[in-house]
N, C-alpha and C. Protein backbone atom coordinates (compact mmCIF):
# COMPACT_ATOMS: atom_id res chain seq x y z
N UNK A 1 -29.22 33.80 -138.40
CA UNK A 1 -28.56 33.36 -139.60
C UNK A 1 -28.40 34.56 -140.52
N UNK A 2 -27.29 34.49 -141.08
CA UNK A 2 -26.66 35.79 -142.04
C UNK A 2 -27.39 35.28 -143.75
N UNK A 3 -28.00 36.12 -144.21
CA UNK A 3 -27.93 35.74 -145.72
C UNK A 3 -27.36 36.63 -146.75
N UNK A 4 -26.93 35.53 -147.62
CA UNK A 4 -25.84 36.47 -148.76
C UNK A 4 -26.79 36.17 -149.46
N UNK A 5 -26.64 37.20 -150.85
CA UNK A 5 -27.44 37.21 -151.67
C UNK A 5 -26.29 37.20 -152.71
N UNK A 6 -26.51 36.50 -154.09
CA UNK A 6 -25.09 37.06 -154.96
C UNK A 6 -26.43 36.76 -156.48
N UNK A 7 -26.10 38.23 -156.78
CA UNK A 7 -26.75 37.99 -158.45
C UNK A 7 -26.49 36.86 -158.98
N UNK A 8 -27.47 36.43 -159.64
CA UNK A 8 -27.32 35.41 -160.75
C UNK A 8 -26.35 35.85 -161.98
N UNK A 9 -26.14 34.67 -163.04
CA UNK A 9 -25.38 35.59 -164.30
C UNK A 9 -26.34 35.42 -165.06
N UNK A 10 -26.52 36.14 -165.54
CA UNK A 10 -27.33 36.82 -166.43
C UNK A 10 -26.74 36.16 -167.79
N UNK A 11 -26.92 35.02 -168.73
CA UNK A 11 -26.49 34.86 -170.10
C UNK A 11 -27.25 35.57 -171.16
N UNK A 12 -26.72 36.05 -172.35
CA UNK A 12 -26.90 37.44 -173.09
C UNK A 12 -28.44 36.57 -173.97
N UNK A 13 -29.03 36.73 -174.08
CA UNK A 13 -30.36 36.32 -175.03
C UNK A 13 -31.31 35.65 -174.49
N UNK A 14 -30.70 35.62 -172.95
CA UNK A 14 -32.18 35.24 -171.94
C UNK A 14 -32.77 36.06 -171.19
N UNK A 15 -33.53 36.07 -170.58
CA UNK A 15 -34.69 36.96 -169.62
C UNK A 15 -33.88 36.59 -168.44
N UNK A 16 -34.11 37.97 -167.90
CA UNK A 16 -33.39 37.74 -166.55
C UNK A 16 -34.67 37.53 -165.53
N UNK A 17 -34.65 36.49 -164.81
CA UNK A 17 -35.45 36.39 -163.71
C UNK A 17 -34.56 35.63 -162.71
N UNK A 18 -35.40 36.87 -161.76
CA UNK A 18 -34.88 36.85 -160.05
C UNK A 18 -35.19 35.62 -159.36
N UNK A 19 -36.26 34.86 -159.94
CA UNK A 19 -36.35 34.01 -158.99
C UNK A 19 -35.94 32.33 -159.03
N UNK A 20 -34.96 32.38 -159.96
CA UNK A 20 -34.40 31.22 -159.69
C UNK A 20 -32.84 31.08 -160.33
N UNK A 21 -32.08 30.88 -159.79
CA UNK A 21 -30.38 30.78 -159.40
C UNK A 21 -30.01 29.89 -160.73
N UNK A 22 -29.02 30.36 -161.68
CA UNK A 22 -28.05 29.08 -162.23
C UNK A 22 -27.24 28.23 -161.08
N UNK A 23 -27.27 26.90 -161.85
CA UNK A 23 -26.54 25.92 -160.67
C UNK A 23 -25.20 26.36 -159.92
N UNK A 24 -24.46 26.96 -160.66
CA UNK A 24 -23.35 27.37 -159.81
C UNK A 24 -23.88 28.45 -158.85
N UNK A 25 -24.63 29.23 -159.22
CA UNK A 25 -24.63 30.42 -158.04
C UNK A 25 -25.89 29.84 -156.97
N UNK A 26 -26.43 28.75 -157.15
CA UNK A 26 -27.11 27.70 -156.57
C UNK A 26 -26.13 26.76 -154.92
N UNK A 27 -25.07 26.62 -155.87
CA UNK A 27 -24.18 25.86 -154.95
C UNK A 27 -23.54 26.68 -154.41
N UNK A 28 -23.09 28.01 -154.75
CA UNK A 28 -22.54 28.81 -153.85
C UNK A 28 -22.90 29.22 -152.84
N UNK A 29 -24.32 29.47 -152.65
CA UNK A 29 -25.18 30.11 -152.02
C UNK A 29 -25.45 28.82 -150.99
N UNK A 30 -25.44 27.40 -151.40
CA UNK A 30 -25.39 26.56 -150.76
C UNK A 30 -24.20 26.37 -149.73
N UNK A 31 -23.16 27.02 -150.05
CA UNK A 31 -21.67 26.15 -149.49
C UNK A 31 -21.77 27.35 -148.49
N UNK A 32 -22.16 29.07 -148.64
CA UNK A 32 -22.25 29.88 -148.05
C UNK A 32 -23.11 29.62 -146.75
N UNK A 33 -24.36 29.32 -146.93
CA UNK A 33 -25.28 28.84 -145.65
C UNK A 33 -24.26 27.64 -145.06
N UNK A 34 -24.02 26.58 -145.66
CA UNK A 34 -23.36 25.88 -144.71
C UNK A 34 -22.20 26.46 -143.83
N UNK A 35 -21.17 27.11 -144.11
CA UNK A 35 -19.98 27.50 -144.12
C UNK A 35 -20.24 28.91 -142.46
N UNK A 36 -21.78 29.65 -142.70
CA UNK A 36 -21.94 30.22 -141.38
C UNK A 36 -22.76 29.53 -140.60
N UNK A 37 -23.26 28.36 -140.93
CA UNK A 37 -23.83 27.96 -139.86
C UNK A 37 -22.79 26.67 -138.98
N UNK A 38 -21.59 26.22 -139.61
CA UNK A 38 -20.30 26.02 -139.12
C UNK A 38 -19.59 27.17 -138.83
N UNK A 39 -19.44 27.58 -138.51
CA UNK A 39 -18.94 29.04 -137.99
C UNK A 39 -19.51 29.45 -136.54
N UNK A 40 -20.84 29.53 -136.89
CA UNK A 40 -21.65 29.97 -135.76
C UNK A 40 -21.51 28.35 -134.87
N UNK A 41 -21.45 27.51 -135.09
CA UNK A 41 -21.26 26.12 -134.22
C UNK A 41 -20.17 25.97 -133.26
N UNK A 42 -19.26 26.79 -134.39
CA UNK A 42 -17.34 26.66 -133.72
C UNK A 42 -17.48 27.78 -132.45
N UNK A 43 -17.94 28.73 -133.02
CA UNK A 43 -18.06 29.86 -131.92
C UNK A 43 -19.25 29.71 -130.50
N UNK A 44 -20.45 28.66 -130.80
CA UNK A 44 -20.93 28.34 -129.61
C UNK A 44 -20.80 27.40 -128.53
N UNK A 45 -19.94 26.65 -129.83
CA UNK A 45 -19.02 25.36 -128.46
C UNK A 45 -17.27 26.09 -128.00
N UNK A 46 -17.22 27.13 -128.93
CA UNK A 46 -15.79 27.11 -127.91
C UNK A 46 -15.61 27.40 -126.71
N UNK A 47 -16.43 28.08 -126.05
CA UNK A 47 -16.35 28.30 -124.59
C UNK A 47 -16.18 26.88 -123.81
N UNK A 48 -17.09 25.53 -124.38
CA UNK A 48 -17.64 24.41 -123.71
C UNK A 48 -15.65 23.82 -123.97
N UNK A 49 -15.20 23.64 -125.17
CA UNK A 49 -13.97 22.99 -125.50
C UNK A 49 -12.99 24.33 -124.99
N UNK A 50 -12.84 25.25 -124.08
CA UNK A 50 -11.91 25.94 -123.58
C UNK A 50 -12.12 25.48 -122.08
N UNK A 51 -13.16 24.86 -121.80
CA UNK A 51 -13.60 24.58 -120.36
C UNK A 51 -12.98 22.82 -120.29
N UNK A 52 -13.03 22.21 -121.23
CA UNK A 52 -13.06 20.72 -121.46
C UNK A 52 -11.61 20.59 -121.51
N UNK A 53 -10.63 21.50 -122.05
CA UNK A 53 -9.60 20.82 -122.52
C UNK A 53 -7.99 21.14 -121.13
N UNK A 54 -8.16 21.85 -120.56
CA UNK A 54 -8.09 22.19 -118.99
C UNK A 54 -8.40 21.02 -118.18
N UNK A 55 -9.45 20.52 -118.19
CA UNK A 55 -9.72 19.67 -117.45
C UNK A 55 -9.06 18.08 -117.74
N UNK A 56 -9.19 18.22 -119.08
CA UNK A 56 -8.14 17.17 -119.71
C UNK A 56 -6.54 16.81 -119.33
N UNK A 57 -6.29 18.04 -119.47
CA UNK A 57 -4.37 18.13 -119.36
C UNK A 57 -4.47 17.85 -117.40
N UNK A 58 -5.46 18.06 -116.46
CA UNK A 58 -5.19 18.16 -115.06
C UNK A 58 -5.18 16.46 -115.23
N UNK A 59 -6.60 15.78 -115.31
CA UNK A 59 -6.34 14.31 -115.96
C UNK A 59 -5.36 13.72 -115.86
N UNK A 60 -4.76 14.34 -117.07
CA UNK A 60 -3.13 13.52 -117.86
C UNK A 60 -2.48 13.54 -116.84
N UNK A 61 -2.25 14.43 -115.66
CA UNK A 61 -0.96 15.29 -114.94
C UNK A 61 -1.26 14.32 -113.16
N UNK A 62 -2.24 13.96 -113.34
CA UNK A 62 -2.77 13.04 -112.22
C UNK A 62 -3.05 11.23 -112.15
């Protein structure tokens, strides 16, 4: 698994601490993990659905 890291924002008259995310850069970081671990899914079944869909069209043709 790949991890992104993306600074927090920093709003002007608060303490910056590292260890916990405003909600938006919360959900980003959320949509990011989802988004490669769909990625990495598409790319480990495509071999299986390049093998499946061949076999399909012979099917149809028979």
């Amino acid at each position: 698994m790949i991890a992104v890291w993306i600074p927090p924002v920093v709003r002007p008259g608060t303490a910056e601490n590292h260890s916990t995310c405003d909600n938006a850069s919360a959900m980003i970081c959320v949509m990011f993990r989802y988004a490669f671990l769909v990625a990495a899914s598409a790319v480990a079944d495509a071999p299986k659905a390049a093998v499946l869909f061949p076999a399909a069209v012979d099917g149809a043709r028979s």
